[in-house]
Protein backbone atom coordinates (compact mmCIF):
# COMPACT_ATOMS: atom_id res chain seq x y z
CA UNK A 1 95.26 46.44 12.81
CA UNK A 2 92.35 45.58 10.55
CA UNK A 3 94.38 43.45 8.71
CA UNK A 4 95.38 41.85 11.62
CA UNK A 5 92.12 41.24 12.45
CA UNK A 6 90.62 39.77 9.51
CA UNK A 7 93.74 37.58 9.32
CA UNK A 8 92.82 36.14 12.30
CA UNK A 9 89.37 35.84 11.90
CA UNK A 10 89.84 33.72 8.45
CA UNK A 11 91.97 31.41 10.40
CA UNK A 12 89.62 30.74 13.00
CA UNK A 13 86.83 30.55 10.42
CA UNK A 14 88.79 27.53 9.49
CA UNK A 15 87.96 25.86 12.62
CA UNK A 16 84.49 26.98 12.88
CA UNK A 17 83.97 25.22 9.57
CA UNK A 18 85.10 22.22 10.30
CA UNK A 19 82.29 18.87 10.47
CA UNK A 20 81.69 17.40 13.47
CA UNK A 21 79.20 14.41 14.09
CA UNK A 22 75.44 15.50 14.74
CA UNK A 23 75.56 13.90 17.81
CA UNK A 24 78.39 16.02 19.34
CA UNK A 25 77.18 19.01 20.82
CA UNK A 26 79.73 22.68 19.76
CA UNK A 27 82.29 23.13 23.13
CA UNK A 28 81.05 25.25 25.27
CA UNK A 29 83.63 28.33 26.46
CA UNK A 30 82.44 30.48 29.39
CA UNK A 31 84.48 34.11 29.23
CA UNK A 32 85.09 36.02 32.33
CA UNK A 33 85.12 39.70 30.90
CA UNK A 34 86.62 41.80 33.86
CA UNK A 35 86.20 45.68 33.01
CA UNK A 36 87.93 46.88 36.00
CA UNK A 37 91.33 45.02 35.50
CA UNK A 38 92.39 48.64 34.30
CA UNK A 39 92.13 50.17 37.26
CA UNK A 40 94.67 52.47 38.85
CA UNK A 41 95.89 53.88 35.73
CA UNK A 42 97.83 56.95 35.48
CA UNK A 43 95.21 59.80 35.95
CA UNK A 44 91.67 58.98 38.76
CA UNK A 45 90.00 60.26 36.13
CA UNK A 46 90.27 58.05 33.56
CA UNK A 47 88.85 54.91 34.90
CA UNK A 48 85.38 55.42 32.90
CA UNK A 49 87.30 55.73 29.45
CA UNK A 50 89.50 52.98 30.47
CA UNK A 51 86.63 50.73 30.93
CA UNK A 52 85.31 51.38 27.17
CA UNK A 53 88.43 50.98 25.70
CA UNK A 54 88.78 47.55 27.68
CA UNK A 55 85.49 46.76 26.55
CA UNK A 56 85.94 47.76 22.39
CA UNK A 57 89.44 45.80 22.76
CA UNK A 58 87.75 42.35 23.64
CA UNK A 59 84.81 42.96 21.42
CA UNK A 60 86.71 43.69 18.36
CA UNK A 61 89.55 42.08 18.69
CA UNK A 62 88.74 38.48 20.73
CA UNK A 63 85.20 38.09 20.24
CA UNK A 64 85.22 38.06 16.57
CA UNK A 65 87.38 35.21 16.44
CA UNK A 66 85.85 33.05 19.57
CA UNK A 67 82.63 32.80 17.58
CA UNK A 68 83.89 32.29 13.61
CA UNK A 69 86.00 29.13 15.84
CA UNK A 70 82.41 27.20 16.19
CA UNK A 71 82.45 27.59 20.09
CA UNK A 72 79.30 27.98 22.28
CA UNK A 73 80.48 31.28 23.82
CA UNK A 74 79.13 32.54 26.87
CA UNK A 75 80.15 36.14 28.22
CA UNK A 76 79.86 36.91 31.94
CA UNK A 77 80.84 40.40 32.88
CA UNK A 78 81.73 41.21 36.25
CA UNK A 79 80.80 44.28 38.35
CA UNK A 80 83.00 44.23 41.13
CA UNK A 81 85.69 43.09 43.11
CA UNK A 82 85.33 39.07 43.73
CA UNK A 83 82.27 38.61 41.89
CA UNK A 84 84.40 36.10 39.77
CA UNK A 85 84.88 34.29 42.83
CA UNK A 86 80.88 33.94 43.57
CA UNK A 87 80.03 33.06 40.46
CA UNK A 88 83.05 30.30 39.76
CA UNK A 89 81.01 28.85 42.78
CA UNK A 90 77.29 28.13 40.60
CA UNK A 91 79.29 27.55 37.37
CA UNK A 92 77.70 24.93 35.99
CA UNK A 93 79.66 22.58 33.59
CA UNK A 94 81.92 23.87 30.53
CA UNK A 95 84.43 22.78 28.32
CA UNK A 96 86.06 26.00 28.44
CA UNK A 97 87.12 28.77 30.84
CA UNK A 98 88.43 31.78 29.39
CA UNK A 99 89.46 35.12 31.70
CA UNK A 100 89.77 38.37 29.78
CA UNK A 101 91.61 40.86 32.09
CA UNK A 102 94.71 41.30 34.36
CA UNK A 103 96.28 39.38 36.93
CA UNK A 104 93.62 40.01 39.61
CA UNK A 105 91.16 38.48 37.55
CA UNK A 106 93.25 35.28 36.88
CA UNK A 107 93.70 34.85 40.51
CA UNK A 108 90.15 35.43 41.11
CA UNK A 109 88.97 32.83 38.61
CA UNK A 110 91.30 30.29 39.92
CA UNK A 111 90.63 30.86 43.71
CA UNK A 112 86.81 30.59 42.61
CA UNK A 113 87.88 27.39 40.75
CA UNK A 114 89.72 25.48 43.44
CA UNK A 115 87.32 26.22 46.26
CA UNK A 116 85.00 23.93 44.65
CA UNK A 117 84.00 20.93 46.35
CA UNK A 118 84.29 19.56 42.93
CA UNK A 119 87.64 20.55 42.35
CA UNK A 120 89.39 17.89 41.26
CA UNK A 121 87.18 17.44 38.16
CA UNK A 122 86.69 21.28 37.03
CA UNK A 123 90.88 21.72 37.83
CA UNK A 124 90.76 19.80 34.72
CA UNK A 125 88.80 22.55 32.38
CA UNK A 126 91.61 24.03 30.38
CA UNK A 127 91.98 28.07 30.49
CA UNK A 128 92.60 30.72 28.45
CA UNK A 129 93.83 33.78 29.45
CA UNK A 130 93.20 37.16 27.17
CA UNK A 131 95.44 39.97 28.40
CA UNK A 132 93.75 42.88 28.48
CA UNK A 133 94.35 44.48 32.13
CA UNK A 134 96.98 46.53 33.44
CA UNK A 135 99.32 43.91 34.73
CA UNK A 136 99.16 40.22 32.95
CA UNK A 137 102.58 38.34 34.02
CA UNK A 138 101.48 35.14 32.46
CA UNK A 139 101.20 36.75 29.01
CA UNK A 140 104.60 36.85 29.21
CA UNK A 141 104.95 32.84 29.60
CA UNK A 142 101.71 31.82 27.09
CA UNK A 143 102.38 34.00 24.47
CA UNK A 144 105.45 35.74 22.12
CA UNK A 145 106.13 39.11 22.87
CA UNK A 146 104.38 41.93 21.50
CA UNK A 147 104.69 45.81 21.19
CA UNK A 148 101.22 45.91 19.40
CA UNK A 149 98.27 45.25 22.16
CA UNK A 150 96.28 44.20 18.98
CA UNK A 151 98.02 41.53 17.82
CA UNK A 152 99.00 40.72 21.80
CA UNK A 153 95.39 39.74 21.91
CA UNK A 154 94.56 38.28 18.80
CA UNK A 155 97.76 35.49 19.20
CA UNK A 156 96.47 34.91 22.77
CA UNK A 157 92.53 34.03 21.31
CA UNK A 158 94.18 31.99 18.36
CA UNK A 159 96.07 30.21 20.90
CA UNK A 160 92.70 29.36 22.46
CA UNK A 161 91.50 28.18 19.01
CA UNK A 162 94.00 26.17 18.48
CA UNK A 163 94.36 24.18 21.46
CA UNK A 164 97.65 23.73 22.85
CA UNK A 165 97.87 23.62 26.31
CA UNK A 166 100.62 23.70 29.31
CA UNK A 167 100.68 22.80 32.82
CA UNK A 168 100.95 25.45 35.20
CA UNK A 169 102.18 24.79 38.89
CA UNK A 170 99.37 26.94 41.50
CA UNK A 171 100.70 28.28 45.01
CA UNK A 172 97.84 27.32 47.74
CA UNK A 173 98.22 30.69 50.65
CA UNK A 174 96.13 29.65 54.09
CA UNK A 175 95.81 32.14 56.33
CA UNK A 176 95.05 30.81 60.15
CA UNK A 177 90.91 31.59 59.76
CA UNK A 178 89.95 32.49 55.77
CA UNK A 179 89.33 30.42 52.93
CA UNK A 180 92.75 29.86 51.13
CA UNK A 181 93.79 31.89 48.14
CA UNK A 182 95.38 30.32 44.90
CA UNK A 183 98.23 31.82 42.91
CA UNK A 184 99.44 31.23 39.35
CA UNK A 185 102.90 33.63 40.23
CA UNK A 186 103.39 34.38 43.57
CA UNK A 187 103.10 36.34 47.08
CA UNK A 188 105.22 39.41 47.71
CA UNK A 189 105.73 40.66 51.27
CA UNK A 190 108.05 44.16 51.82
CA UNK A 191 109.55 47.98 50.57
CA UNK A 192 109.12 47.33 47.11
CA UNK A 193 105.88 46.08 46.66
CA UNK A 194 104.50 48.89 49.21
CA UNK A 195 106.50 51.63 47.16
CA UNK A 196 104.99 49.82 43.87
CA UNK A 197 101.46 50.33 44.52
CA UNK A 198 101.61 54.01 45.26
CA UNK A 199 103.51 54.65 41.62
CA UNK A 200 99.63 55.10 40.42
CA UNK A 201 99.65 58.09 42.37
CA UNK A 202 102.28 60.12 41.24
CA UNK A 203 100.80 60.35 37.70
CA UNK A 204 101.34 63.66 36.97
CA UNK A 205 105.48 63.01 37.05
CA UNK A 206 104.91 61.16 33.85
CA UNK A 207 107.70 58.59 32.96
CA UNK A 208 109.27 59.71 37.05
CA UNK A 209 106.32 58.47 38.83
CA UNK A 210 108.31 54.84 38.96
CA UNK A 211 111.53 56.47 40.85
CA UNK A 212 109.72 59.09 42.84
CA UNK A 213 107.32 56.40 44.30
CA UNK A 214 110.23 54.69 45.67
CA UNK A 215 112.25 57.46 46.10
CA UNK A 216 109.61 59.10 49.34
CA UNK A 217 109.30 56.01 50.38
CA UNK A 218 112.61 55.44 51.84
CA UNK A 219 111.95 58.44 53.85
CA UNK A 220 110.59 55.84 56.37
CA UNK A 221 112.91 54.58 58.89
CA UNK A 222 115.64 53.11 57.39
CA UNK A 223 116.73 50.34 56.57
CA UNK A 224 113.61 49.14 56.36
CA UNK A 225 113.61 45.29 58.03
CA UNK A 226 110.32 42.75 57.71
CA UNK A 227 111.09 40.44 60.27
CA UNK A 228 109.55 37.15 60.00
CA UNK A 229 110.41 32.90 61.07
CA UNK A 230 110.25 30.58 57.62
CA UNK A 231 109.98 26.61 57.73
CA UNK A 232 110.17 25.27 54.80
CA UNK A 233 110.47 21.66 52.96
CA UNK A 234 112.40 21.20 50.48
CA UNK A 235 111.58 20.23 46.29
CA UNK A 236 109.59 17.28 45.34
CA UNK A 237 110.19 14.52 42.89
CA UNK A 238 108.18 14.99 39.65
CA UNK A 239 105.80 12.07 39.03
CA UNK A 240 104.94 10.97 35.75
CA UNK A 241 102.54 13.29 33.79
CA UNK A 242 99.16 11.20 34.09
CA UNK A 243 97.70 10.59 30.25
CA UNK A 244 95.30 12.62 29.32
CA UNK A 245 92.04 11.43 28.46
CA UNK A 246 90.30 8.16 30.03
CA UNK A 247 91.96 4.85 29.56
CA UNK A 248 90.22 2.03 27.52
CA UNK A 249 87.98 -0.09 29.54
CA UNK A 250 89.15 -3.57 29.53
CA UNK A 251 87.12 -6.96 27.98
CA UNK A 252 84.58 -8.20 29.86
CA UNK A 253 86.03 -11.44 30.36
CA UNK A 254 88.89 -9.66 31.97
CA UNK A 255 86.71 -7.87 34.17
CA UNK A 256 84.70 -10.98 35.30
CA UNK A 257 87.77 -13.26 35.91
CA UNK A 258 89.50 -10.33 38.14
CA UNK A 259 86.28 -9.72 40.21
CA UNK A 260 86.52 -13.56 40.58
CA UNK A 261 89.77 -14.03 41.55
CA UNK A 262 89.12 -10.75 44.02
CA UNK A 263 86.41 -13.11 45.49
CA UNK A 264 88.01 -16.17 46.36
CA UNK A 265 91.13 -15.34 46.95
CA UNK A 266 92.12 -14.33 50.80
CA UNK A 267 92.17 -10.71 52.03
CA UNK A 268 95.94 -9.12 51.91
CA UNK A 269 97.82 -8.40 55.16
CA UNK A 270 98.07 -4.90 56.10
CA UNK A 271 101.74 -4.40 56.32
CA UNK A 272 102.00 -1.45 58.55
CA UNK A 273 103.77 1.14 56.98
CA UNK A 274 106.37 3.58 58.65
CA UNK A 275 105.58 7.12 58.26
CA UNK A 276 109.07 9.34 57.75
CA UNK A 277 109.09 12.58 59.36
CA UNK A 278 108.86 15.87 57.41
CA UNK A 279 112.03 17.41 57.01
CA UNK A 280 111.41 20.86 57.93
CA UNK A 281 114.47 23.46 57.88
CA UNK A 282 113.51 27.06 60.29
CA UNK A 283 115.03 29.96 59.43
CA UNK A 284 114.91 33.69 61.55
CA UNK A 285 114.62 36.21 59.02
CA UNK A 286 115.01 40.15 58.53
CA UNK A 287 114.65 41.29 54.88
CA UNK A 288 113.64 43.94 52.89
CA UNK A 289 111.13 42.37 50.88
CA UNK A 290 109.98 38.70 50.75
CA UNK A 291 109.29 36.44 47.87
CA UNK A 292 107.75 33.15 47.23
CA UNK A 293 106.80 32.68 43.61
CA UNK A 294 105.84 29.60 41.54
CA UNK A 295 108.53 28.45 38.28
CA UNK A 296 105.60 29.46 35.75
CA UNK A 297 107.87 32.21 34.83
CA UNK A 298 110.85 30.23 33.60
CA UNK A 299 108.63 27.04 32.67
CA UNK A 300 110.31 23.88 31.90
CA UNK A 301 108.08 21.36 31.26
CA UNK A 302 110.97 18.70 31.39
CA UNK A 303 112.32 19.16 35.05
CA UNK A 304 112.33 16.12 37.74
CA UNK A 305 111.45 18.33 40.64
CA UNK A 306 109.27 20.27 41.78
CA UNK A 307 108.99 23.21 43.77
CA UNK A 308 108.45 27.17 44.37
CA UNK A 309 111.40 29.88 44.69
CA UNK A 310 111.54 31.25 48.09
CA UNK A 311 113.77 34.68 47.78
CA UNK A 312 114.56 36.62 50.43
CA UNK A 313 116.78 39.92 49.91
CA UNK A 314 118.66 41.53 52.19
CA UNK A 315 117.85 44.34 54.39
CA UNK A 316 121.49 46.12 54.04
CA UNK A 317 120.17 47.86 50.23
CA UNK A 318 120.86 51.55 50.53
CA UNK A 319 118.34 54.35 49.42
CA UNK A 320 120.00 54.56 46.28
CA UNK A 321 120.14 50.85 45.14
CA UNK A 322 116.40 51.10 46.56
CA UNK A 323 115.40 53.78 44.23
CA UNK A 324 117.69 52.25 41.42
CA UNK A 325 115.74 49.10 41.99
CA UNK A 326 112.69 49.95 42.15
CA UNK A 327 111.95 49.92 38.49
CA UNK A 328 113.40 46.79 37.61
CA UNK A 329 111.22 45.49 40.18
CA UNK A 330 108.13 46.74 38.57
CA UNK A 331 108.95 45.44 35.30
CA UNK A 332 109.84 41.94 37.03
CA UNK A 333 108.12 41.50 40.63
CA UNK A 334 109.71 38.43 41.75
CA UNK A 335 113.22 38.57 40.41
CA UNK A 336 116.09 37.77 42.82
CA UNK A 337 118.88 39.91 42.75
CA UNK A 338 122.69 39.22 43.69
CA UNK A 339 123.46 38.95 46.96
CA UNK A 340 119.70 37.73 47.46
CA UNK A 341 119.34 34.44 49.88
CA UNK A 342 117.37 31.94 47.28
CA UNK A 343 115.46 28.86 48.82
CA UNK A 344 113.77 25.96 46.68
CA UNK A 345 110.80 24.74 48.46
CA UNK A 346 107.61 22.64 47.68
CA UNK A 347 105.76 23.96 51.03
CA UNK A 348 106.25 26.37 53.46
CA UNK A 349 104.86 28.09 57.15
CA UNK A 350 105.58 32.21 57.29
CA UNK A 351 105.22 33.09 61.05
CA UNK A 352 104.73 37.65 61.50
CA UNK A 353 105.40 38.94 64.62
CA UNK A 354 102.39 39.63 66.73
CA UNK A 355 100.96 43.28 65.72
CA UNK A 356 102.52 43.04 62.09
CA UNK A 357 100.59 45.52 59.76
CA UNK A 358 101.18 46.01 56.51
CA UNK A 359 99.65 43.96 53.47
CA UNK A 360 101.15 40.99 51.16
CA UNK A 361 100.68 41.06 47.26
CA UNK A 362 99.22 38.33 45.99
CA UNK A 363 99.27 37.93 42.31
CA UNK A 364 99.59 42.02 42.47
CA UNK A 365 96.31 41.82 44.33
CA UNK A 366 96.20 43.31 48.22
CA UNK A 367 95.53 41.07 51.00
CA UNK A 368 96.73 41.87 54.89
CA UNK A 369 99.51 40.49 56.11
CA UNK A 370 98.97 37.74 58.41
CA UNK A 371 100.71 34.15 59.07
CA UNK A 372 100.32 31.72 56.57
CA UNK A 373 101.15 28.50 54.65
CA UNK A 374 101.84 28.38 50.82
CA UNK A 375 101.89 24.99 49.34
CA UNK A 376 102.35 23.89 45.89
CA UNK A 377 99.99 22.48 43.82
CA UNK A 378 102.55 21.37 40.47
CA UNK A 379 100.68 21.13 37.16
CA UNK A 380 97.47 21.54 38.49
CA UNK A 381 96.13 23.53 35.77
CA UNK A 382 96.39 23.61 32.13
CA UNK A 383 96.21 26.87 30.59
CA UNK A 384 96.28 27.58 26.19
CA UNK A 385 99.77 28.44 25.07
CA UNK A 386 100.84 29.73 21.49
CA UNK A 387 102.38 26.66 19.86
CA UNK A 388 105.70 28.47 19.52
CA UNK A 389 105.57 28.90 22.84
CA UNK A 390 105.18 26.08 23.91
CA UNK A 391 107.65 24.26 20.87
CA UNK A 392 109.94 26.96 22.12
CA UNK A 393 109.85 25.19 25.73
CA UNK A 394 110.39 21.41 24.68
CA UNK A 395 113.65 22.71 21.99
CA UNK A 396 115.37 24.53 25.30
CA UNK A 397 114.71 21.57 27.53
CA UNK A 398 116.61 19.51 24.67
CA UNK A 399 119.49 21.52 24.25
């Protein structure tokens, strides 16, 4: 590991020593360090150690190499649950954002993010993620696999060195009263994600917790049936990816002769146009578990469409397929197995019978269950990706 380390720091000492002009001030990089993103490990009594160990990880593994790049780093460490949130709300400007942690901190940082009034402009900060919590899905997309959690975190800060970026498409969930949420993988709504959160507490079964969690769980009634109505549009067209950067300001004898002939020539007639009626499809559902999860999984940054996978799987699974299940569900949250009913949608309305209880999982975070609408948002942010990642991407969207 040391080796990996100073590796990594030589190569982004090669950034850090590159010139710049006087007059350009160093990027600035603000770093969300979230502690708690290793909560709910195996024992309640580790969370303290867990914490340290989180903490010596980022500081001896990321930090190193975020400084030796020549970037203004800035390090704000959260305390608690949806401080990320508050605070994305007085951020003031930054070149960077960086979020060191799980998936609850991602979605935190973005929710914080897009609730901005000023949205549209700091939607266009790039982001690094640093996966350091217990659950961190879009390592899996940004970076190459990895058995070693060193070098896991050392490709994703070199990533952030380095530059490369991809669009990722964000799910927008409105409930009928809050604020909305924002997603970067998706909402879960049934058996398995209820049986998944209480794995943490059978700890002391070791490598059975996975299959005993879902295993009591179907002591419930059974089958166990979510019963819900969907509406739902169907995909998008994909515009053109706007250019990034600002386009070159024309002459100025351009600008003066088409403020001119703005001037004298007569006002346009408003041609009034016809507005087509949205398309929506309804559909009565009973299912075992719900699904509605962006493409940021299976990214393909050549596709013509856009839109979110909608799966919903049927309530007929026995106990045994349920148990047998389970764990391929932990591993992959929002896969759609055979038999599954799988709907491609760019927006969508989920309507719960009145007195539903129960709670969705929203980027593995907890919220109740209530009625809402999930749009999406396509390529609304831009997040670092290893370059052979991403190179990876555009040579399968060729073939």
């Amino acid at each position: 590991d040391n080796l990996l380390r100073r590796a990594a720091c030589q190569e982004a000492q090669a950034f850090g020593n590159q010139l710049i002009p006087s007059s350009m001030p160093l990027k600035k990089a603000t770093v969300f360090l979230n502690p708690a993103a290793c909560k709910g490990q195996n024992s309640p009594f580790s969370t303290l150690i867990c914490e340290a160990v989180f903490l010596n990880l980022f500081e001896k593994n990321a930090a190193p190499i975020l400084h030796l790049s020549g970037l203004d780093v800035t390090v704000v460490k959260t305390d608690y649950e949806g401080q990320a949130k508050k605070l994305l709300e007085l951020m003031e400007n930054t070149d960077l954002i960086i979020i060191a942690g799980g998936d609850g901190t991602v979605q935190e940082v973005i929710t914080g993010l897009l609730r901005r009034a000023d949205e549209a402009v700091f939607s266009k900060i790039p982001i690094g993620f640093i996966p350091l919590g217990k659950t961190c899905t879009l390592s899996h997309t940004l970076y190459p696999e990895s058995t070693n959690q060193v070098q896991h975190i050392i490709n994703a800060t070199l990533a952030i060195v380095k530059g490369e970026t991809v669009p990722l498409d964000v799910l927008q969930i409105k409930g009928e009263k809050e604020q909305p949420v924002y997603a970067v993988t998706g909402l879960r709504w049934g058996s398995y994600r209820d049986a998944g959160v209480k794995v943490s507490k059978y700890w002391y079964l070791g490598p059975l917790k996975t299959k005993a969690a879902h295993f009591f769980s179907t002591f419930k009634e059974w089958p166990q049936k979510h019963q819900a109505a969907l509406m739902y549009l169907g995909p998008t067209e994909r515009p053109p990816e706007e250019p990034e950067g600002k386009p070159s300001r024309p002459p100025l004898y351009v600008r003066l002769y088409r403020r001119l002939r703005s001037y004298w020539s007569s006002p346009p007639k408003e041609i009034p146009q016809e507005v087509t009626p949205e398309d929506w499809e309804e559909l009565k559902l009973s299912t075992i578990e719900l699904s509605i999860a962006t493409r940021n999984r299976q990214l393909d940054l050549t596709r013509t469409e856009d839109f979110m996978d909608i799966c919903i799987e049927a309530d007929t699974v026995s106990k045994g397929q349920f148990v047998n299940r389970g764990s391929r569900k932990m591993r992959d949250p929002h896969m759609c197995p055979e038999g599954s009913q799988c709907i491609h949608a760019s927006r969508c309305i989920l309507q719960l019978p009145e007195g539903t209880e129960g709670s969705f999982g929203i980027d593995n975070e907890e919220y109740e269950a209530m009625p809402v609408e999930v749009k999406l948002l396509p390529r609304k942010l831009r997040f670092f990706c290893d370059p052979r990642m991403r190179e990876q991407m555009l040579h399968a969207a060729v073939q």
